[in-house]
Protein backbone atom coordinates (compact mmCIF):
# COMPACT_ATOMS: atom_id res chain seq x y z
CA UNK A 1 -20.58 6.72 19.90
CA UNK A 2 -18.87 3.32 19.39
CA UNK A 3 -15.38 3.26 19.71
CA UNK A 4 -13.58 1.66 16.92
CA UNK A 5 -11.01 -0.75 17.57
CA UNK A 6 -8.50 -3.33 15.48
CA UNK A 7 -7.74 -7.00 15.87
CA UNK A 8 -4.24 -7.83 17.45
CA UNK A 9 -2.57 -11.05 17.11
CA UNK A 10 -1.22 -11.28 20.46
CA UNK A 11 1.46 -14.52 19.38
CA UNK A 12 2.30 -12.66 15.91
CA UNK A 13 2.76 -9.17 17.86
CA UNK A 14 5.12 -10.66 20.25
CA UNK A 15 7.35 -12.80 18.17
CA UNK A 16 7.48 -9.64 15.74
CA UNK A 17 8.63 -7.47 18.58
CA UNK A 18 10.67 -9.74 20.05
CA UNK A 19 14.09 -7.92 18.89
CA UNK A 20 12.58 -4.55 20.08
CA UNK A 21 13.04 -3.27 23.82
CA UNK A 22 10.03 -2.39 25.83
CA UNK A 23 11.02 1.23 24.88
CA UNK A 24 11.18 0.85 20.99
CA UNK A 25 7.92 -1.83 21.19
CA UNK A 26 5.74 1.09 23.30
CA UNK A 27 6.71 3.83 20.60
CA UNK A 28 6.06 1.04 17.94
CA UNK A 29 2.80 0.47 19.23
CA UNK A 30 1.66 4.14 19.52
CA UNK A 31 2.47 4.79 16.00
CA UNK A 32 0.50 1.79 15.13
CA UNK A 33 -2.36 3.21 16.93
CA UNK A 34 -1.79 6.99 15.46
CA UNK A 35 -1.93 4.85 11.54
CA UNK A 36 -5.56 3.32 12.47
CA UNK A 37 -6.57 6.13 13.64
CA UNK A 38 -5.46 8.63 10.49
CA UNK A 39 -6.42 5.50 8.49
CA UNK A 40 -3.17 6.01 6.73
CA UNK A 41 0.81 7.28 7.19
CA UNK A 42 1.89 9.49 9.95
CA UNK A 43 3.75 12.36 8.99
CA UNK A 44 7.46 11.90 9.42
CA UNK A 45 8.14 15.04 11.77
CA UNK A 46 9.77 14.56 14.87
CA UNK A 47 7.85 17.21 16.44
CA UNK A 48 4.80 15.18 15.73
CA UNK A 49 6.38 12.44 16.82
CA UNK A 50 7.69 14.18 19.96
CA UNK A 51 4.06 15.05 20.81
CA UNK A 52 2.85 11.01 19.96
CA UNK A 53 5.28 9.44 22.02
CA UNK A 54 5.64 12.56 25.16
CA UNK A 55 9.49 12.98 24.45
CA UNK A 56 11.79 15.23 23.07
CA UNK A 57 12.18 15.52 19.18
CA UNK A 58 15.65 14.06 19.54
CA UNK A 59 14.23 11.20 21.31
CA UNK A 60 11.91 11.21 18.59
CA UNK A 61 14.51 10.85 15.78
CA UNK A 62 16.62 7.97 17.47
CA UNK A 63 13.38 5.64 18.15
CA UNK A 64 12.49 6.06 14.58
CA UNK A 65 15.75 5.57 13.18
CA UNK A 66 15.67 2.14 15.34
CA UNK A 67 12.34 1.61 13.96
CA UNK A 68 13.11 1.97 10.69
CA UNK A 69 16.18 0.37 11.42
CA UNK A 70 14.34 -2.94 12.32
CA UNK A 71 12.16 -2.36 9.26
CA UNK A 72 9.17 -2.00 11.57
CA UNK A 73 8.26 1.25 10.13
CA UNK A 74 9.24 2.49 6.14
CA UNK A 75 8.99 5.65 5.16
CA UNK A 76 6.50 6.71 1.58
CA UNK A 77 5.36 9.93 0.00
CA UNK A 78 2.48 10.08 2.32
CA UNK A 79 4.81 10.11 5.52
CA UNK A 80 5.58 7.01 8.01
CA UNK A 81 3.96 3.45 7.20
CA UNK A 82 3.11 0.04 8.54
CA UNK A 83 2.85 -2.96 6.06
CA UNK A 84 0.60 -5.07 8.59
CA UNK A 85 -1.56 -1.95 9.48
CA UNK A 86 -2.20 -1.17 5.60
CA UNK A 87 -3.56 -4.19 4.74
CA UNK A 88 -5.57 -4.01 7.72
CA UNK A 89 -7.07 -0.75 6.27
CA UNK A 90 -7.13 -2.69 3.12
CA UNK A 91 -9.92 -5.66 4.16
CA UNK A 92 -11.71 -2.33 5.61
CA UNK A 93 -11.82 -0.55 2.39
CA UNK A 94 -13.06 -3.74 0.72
CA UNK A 95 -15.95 -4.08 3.60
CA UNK A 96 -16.98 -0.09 2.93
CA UNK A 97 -17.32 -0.59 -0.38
CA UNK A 98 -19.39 -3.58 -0.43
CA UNK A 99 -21.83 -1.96 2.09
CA UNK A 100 -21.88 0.67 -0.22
CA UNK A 101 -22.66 -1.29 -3.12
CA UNK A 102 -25.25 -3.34 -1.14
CA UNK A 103 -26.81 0.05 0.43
CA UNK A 104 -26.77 1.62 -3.30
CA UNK A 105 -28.59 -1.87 -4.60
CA UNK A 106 -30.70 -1.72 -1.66
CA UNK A 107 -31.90 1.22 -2.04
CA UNK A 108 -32.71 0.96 -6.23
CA UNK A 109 -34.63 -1.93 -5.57
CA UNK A 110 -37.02 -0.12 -2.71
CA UNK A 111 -37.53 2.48 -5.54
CA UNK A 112 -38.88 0.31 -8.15
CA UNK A 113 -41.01 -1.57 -5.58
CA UNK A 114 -42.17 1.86 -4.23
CA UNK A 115 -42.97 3.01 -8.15
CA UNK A 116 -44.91 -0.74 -9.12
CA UNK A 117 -46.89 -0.52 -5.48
CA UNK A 118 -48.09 3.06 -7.07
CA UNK A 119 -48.79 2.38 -10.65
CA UNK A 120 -51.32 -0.68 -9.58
CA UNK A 121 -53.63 1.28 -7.96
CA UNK A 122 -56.31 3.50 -9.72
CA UNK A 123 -55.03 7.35 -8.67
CA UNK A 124 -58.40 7.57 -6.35
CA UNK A 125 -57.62 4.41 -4.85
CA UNK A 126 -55.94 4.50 -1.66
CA UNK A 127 -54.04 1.14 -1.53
CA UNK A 128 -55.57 -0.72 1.25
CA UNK A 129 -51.78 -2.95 1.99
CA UNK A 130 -50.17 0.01 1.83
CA UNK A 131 -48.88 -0.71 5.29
CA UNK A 132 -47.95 -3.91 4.88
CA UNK A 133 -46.09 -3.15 1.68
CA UNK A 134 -43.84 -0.90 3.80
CA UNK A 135 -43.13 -3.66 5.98
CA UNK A 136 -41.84 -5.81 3.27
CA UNK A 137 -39.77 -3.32 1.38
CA UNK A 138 -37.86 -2.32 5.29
CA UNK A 139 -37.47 -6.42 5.47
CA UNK A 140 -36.21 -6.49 2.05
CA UNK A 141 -33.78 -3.23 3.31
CA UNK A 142 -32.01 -5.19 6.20
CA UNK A 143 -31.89 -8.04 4.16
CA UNK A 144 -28.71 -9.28 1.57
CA UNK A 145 -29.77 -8.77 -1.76
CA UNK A 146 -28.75 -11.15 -4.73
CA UNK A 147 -28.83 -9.74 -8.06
CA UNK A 148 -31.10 -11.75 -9.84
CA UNK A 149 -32.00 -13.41 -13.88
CA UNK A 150 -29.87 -14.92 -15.91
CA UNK A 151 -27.55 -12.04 -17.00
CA UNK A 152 -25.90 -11.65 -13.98
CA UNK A 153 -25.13 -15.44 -13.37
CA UNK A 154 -22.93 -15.23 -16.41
CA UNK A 155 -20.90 -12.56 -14.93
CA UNK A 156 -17.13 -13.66 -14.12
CA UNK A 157 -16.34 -14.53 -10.18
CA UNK A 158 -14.84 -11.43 -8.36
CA UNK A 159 -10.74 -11.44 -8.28
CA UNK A 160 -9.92 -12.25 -4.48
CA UNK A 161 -7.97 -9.24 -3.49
CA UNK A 162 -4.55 -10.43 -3.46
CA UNK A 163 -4.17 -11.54 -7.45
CA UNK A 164 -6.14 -7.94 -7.97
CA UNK A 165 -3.72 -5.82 -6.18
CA UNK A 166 -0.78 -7.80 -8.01
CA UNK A 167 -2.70 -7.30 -11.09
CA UNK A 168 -3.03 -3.28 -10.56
CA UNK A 169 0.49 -3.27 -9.30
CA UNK A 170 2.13 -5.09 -12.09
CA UNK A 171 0.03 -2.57 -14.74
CA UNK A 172 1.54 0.72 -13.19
CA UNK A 173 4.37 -0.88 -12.44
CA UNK A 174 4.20 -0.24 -8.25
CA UNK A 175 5.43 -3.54 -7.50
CA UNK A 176 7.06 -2.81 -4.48
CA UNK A 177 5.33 0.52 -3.49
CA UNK A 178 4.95 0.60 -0.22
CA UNK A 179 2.36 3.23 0.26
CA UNK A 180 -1.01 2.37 2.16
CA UNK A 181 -3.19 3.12 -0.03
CA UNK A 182 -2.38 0.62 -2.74
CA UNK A 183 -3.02 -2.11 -0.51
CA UNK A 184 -6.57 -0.88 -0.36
CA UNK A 185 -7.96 -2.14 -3.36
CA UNK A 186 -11.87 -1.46 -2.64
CA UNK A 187 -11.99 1.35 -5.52
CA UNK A 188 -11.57 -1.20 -8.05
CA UNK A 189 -13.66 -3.70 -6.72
CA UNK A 190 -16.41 -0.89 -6.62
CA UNK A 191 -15.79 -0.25 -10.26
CA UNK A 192 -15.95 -4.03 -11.21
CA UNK A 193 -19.01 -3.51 -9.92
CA UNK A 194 -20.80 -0.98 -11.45
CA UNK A 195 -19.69 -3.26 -14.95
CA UNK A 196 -16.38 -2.17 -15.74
CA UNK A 197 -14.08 -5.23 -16.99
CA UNK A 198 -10.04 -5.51 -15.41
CA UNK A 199 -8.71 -6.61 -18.15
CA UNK A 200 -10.60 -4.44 -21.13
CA UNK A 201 -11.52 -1.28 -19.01
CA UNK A 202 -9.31 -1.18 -16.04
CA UNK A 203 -6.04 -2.31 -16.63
CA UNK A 204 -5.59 -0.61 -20.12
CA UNK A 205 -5.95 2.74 -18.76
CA UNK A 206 -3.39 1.85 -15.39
CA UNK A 207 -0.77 1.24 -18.11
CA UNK A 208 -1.95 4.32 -19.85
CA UNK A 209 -1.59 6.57 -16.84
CA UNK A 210 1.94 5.18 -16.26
CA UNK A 211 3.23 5.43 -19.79
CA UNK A 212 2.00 9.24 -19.33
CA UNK A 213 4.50 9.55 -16.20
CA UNK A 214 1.75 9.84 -13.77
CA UNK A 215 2.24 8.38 -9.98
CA UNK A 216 -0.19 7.87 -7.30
CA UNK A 217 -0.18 6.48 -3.84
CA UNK A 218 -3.87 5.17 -3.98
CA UNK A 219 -6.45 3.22 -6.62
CA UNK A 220 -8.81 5.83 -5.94
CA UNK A 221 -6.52 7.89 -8.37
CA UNK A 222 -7.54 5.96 -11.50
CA UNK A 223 -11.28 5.89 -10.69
CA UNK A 224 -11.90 9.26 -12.53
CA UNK A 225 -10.24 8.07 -15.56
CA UNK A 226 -11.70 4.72 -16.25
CA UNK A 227 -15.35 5.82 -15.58
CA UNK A 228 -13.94 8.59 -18.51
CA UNK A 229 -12.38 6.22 -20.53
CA UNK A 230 -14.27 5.74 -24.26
CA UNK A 231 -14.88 2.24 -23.88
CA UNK A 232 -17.47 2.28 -20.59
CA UNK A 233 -18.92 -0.31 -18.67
CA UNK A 234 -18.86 -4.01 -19.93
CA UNK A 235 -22.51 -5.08 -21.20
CA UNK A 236 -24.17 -7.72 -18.62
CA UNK A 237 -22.38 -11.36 -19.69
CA UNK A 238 -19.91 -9.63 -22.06
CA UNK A 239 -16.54 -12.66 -21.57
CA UNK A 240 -13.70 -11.33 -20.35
CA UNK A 241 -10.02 -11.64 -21.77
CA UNK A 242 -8.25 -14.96 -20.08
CA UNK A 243 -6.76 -14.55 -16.54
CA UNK A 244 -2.64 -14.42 -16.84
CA UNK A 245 -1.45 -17.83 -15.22
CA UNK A 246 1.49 -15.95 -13.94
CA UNK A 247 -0.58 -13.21 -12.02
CA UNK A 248 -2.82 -15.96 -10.43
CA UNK A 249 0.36 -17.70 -9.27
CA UNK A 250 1.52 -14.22 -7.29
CA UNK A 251 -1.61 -13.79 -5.64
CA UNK A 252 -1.93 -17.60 -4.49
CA UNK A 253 1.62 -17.17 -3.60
CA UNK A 254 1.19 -14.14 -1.10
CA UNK A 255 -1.93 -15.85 0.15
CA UNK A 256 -0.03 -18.78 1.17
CA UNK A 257 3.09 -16.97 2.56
CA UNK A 258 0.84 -14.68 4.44
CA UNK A 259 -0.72 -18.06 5.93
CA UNK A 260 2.58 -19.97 6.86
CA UNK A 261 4.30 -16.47 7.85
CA UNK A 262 1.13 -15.11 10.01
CA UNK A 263 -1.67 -17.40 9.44
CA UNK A 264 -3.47 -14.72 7.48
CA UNK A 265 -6.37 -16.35 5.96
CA UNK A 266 -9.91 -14.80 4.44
CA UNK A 267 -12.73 -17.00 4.36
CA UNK A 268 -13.06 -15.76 1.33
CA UNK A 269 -10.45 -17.38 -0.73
CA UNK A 270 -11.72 -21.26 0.35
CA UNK A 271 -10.60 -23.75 2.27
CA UNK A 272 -7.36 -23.58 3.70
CA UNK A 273 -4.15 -25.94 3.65
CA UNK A 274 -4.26 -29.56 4.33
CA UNK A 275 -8.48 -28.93 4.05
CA UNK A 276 -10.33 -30.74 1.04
CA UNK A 277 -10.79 -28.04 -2.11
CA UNK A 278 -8.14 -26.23 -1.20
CA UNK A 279 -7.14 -24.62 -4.47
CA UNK A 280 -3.45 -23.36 -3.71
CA UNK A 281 -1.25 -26.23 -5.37
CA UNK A 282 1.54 -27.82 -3.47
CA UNK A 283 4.36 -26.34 -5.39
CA UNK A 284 3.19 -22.61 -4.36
CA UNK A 285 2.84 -24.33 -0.74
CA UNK A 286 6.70 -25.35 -0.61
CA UNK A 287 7.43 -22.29 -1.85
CA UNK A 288 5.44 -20.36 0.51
CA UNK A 289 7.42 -22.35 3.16
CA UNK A 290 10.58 -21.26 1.65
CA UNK A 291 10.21 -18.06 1.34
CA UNK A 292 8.82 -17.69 5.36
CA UNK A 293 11.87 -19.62 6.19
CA UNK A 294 13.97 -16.97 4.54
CA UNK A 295 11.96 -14.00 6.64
CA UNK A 296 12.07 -16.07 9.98
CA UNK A 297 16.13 -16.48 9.59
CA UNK A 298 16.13 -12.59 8.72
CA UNK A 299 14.00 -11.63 11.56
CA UNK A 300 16.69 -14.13 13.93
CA UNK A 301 19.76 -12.35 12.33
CA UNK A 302 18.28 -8.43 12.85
CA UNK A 303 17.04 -9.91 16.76
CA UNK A 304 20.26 -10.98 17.15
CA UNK A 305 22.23 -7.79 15.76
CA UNK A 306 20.32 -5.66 18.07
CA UNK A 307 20.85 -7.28 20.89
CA UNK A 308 23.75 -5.41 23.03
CA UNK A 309 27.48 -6.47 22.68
CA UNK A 310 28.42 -8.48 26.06
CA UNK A 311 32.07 -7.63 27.18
């Protein structure tokens, strides 16, 4: 079997551990590993932690209060948890679920090729291109499908995944959550897919799950109740309600602060800053910088506070 592995930004890694001590950066990057691995929090036990890091539970304890401490680690209602590593689970949820979709697709489309190939033959004809037939519906399995007619051009371009997670945050009112799972917002996207609408089908019943008191640490919570909600999938070119300007604005804002912090960047959302098409404005841009000016001075001042006192 494959191993599975997880992309490291070598330059980012170091400059983020740079306040740690080679003690405090090894136990950092175990528990990193442990989060990929779980594909979510660690429990916050110090005998499990004793046992990750081959030390004694009180040695345990102090490395995660530094941790913590340096805001490297925060602790959620699913146990211990990584910013960085969740998002990273994130853009792998949103990969799953669009092999899913395209497997699901794939696989529908093989069907009704397999039913026409059978209902143009008389039933005591064996059809003679029988074999070749199966060689064009496994070409058509490995390759991308594209929906096709004209009700599916008029559907709406998917939400990058940025404005959608500060769209599903703002609605159940998680905007500064921290657990995992709501950084992984392939559920939705799944759902978008199969028809349902954010702003008639999806949203409404996030707000109505939090006016009811309910909490969850993960989208796939609310899957269950939109596919039960009354209203049902959006019909094929149905228009949706207009996009809130100030929604937008958040998720081109974290886009852009992710880039000038980290030089996050999905081809996805376009071309990037300073390239033609770019469709961040300027304004979001300087504030971007602003706000990554304010994290790098924070980052100095904690480096700095850790450091030892010098007699």
């Amino acid at each position: 079997m494959k191993g599975e592995f997880y992309r490291m930004e070598y330059e980012a890694w170091d400059e983020g551990t740079d306040a740690l001590t080679l003690e405090q950066e090894a136990a950092y990057l175990r528990l990193c590993h442990q989060m990929y691995r779980r594909r979510g929090a660690v429990p916050d036990n110090p005998a499990t932690l004793a046992r990750l890091w081959r030390c004694h539970p009180n040695k345990a304890r102090k490395l995660l209060g530094d941790l913590l401490a340096l805001g490297k680690v925060t602790r959620t209602e699913g146990g211990l948890a990584n910013a960085r590593v969740a998002r990273e689970l994130h853009h792998r949820g949103i990969a799953s679920a669009h092999r899913a979709e395209a497997g699901r697709t794939g696989g529908l489309r093989s069907g009704e090729t397999r039913r026409k190939s059978l209902t143009g033959h008389d039933p005591d004809e064996a059809p003679a291109s029988s074999g070749a037939n199966q060689r064009r519906e496994e070409k058509s399995r490995e390759e991308p499908h594209h929906a096709e007619g004209p009700e599916t051009s008029q559907q709406p371009p998917a939400l990058d995944d940025r404005t959608l997670e500060a769209a599903l945050r703002e609605a159940a009112g998680f905007d500064n959550d921290p657990s995992p799972g709501l950084f992984v917002v392939g559920p939705v996207h799944a759902l978008m897919a199969e028809g349902y609408d954010l702003d008639r089908h999806i949203l409404p019943v996030v707000r109505s799950l939090k006016a009811q008191g309910k909490r969850w640490s993960s989208w796939r919570y609310i899957v269950p109740a939109v596919r039960e909600h009354k209203a049902g999938p959006a019909a094929p070119g149905a228009a949706s309600a207009p996009e809130d300007p100030a929604r937008i604005r958040r998720g081109l804002l974290a886009m852009a602060r992710g880039f000038v912090l980290e030089e996050r960047w999905s081809d996805a959302w376009g071309p990037r800053r300073g390239e033609p098409g770019c469709r961040i404005p300027d304004a979001v841009w300087r504030e971007a910088d602003d706000a990554a000016d304010a994290e790098r001075a924070a980052r100095e001042e904690r480096r700095r506070a850790a450091e030892p006192a010098h007699p």
